[in-house]
C-alpha atoms as a PDB file:
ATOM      1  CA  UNK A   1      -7.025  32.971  11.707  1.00  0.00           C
ATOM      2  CA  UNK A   2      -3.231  31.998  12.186  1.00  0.00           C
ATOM      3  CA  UNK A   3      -2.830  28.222  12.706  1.00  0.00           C
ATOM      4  CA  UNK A   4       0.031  25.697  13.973  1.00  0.00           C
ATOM      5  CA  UNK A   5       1.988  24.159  11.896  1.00  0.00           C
ATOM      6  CA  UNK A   6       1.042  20.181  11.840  1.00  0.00           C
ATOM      7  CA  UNK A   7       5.022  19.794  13.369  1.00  0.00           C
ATOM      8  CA  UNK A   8       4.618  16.215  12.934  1.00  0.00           C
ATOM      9  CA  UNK A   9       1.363  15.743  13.576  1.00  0.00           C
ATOM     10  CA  UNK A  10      -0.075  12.282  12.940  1.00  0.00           C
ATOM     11  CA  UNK A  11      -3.078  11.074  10.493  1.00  0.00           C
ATOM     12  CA  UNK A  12      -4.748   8.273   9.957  1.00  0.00           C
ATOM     13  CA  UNK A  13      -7.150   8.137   6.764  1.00  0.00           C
ATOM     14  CA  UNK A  14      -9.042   5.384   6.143  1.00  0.00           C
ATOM     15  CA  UNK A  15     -10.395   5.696   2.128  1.00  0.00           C
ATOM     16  CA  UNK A  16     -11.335   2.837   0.226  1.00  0.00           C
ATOM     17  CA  UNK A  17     -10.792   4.126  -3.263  1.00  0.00           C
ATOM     18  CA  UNK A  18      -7.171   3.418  -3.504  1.00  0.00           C
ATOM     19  CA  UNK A  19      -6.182   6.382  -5.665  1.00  0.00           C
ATOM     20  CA  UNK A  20      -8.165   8.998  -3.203  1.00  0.00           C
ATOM     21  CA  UNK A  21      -5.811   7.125  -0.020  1.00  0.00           C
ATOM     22  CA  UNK A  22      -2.593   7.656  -2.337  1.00  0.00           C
ATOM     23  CA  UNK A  23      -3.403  11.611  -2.917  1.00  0.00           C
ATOM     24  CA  UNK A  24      -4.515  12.060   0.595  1.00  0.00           C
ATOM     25  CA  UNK A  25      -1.311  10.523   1.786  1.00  0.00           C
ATOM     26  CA  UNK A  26       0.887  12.560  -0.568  1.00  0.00           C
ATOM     27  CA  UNK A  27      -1.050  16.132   0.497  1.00  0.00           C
ATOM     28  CA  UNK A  28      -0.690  15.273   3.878  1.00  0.00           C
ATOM     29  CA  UNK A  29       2.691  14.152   3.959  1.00  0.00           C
ATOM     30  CA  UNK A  30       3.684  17.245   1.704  1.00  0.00           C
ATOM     31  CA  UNK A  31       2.005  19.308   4.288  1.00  0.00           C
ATOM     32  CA  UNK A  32       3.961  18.083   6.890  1.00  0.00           C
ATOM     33  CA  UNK A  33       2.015  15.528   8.477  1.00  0.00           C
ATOM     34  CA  UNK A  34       3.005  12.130   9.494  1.00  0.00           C
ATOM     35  CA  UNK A  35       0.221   9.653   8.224  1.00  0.00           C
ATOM     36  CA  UNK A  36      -0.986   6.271   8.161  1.00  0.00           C
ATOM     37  CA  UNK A  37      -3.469   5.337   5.427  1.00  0.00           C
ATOM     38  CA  UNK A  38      -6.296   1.917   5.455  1.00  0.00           C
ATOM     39  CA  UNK A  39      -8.594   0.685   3.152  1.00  0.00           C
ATOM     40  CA  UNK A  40     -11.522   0.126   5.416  1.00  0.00           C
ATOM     41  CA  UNK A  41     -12.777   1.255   9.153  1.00  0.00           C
ATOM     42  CA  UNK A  42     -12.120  -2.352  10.004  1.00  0.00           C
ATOM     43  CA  UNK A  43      -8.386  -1.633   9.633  1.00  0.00           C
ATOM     44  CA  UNK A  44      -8.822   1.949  10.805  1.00  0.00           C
ATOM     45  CA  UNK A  45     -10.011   0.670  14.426  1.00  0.00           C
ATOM     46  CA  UNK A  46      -6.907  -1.865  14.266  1.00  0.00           C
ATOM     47  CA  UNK A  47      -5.088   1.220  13.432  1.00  0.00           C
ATOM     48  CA  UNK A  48      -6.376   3.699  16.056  1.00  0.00           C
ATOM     49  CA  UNK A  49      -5.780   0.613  18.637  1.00  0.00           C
ATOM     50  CA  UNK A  50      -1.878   0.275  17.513  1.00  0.00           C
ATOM     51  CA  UNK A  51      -1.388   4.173  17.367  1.00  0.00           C
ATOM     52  CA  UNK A  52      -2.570   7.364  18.598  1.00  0.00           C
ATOM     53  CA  UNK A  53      -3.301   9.285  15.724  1.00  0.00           C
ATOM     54  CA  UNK A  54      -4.295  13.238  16.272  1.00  0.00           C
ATOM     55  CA  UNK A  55      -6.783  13.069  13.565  1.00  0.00           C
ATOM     56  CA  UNK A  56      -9.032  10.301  11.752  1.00  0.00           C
ATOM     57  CA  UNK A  57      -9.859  11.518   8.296  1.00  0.00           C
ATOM     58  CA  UNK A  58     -12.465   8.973   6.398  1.00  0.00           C
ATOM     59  CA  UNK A  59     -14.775   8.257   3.984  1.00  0.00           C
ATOM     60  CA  UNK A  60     -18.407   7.739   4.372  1.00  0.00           C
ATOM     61  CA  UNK A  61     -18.912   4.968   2.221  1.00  0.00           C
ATOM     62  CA  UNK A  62     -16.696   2.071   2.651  1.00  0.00           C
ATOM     63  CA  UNK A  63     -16.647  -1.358   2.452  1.00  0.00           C
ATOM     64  CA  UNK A  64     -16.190  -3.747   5.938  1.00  0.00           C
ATOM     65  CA  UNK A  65     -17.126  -0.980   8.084  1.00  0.00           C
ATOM     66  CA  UNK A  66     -18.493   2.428   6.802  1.00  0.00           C
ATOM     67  CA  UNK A  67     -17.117   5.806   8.314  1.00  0.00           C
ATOM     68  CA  UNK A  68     -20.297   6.549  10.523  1.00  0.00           C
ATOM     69  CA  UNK A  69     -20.368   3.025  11.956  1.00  0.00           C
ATOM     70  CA  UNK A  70     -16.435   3.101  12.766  1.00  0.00           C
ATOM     71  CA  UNK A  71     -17.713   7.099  14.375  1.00  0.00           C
ATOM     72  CA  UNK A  72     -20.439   5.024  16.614  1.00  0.00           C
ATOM     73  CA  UNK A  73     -17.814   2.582  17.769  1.00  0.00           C
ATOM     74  CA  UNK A  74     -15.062   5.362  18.655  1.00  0.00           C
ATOM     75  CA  UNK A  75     -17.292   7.926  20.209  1.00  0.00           C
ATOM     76  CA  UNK A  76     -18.489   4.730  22.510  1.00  0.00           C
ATOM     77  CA  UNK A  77     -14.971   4.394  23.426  1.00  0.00           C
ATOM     78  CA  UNK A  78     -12.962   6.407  26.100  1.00  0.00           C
ATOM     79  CA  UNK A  79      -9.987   6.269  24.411  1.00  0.00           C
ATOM     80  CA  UNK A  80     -11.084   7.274  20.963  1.00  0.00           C
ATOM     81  CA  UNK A  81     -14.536   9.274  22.289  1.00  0.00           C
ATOM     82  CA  UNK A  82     -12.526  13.484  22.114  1.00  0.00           C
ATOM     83  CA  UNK A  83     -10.652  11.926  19.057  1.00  0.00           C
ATOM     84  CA  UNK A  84     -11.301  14.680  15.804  1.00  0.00           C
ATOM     85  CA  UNK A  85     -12.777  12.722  12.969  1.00  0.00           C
ATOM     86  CA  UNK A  86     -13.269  14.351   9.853  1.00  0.00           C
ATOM     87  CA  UNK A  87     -15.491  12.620   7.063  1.00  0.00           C
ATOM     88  CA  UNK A  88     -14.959  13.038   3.797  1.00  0.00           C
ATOM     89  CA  UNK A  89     -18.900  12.354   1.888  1.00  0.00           C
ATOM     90  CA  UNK A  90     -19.520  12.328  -2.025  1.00  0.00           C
ATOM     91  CA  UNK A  91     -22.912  13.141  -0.559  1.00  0.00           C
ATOM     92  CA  UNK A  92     -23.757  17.142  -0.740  1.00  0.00           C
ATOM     93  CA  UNK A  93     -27.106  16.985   1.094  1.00  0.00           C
ATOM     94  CA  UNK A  94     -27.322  18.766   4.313  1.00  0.00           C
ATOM     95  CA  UNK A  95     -29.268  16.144   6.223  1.00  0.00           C
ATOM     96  CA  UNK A  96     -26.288  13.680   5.370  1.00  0.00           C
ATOM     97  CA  UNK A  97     -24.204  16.309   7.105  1.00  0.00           C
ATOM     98  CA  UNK A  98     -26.432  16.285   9.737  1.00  0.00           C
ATOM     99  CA  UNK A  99     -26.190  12.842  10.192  1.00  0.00           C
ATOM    100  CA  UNK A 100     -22.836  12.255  10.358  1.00  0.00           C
ATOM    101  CA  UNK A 101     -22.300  15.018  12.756  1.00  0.00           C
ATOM    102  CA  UNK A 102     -24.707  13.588  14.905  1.00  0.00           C
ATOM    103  CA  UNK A 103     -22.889  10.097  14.214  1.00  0.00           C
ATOM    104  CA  UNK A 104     -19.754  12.010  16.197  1.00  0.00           C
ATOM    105  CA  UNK A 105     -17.787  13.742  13.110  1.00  0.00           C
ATOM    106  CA  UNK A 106     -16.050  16.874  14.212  1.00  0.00           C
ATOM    107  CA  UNK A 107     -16.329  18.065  10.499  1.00  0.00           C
ATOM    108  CA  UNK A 108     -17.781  16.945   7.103  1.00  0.00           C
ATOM    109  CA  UNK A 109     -16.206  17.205   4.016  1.00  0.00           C
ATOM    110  CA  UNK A 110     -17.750  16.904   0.859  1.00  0.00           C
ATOM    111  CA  UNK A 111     -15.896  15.166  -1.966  1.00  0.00           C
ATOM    112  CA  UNK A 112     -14.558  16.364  -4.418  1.00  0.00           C
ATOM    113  CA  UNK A 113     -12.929  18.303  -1.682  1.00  0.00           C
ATOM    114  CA  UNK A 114     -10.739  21.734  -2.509  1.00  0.00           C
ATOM    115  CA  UNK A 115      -7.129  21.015  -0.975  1.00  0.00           C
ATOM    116  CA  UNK A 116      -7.584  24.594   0.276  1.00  0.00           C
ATOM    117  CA  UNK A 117     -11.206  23.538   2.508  1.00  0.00           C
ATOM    118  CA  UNK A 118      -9.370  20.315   3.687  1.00  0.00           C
ATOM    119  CA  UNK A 119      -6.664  21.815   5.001  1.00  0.00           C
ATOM    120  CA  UNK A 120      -8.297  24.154   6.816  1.00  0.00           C
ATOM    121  CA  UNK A 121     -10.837  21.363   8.184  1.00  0.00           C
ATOM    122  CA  UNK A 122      -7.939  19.650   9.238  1.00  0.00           C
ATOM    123  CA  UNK A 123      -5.761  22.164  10.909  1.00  0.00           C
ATOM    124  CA  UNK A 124      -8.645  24.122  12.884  1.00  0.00           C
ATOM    125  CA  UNK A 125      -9.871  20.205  14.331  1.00  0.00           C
ATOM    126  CA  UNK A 126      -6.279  20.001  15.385  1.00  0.00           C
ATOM    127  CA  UNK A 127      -6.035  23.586  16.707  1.00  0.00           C
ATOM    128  CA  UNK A 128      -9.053  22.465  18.827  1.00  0.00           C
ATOM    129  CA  UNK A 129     -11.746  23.913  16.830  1.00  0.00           C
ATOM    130  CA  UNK A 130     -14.966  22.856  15.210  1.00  0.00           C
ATOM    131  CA  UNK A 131     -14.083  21.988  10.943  1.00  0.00           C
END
């Protein structure tokens, strides 16, 4: 499958661990992506309020507000509810998966991630697809 370029595209992670938000940011940016990086959904929602980001990559677990709380609020929210959200989850299990899909993730991730698997994730989400 031949995707877009990002061209610019915009992404906001929100990642607690601060060296995990430091490599995201460089990957991203190296890929071509414009992005905006928080510690915490608290910030993220501030974030997504400010800007219009074309993706929300976060983490599960998080501190203030976790990743499938901040996915209740958006999804509740016309402006945020078609936003792609992709979670990143140290958690392997399936029914965590579940879970979070349910909770309104477009994709799951499970840390350690491949850079090759989150790349893809995040390009078919923005090409529309499912992750």
């Amino acid at each position: 499958m031949s995707l877009a370029p990002p061209s610019g595209r915009h992404i906001l992670v929100a990642e607690d661990d601060p060296e995990i938000r430091a490599n995201l940011q460089r990957l991203l940016r190296l890929e071509g992506f414009r992005v905006t990086a928080v510690a915490d959904g608290r910030a993220a929602l501030a974030a997504l309020h400010a800007q219009a980001p074309d993706l929300l990559l976060t983490d599960a677990m998080m501190p203030e507000l976790d990743g499938e709380s901040l996915l209740r609020l958006l999804r509740a929210d016309p402006r945020h509810a078609q936003l792609p959200v992709l979670l990143l989850t140290a958690r392997a299990d399936t029914e965590d998966h579940a879970r979070a899909l349910q909770a309104g993730a477009s994709a799951v991730v499970t840390k350690p991630f491949q850079r090759a698997v989150l790349l893809d994730s995040i390009r078919r989400l923005l090409a529309g697809g499912v992750g």
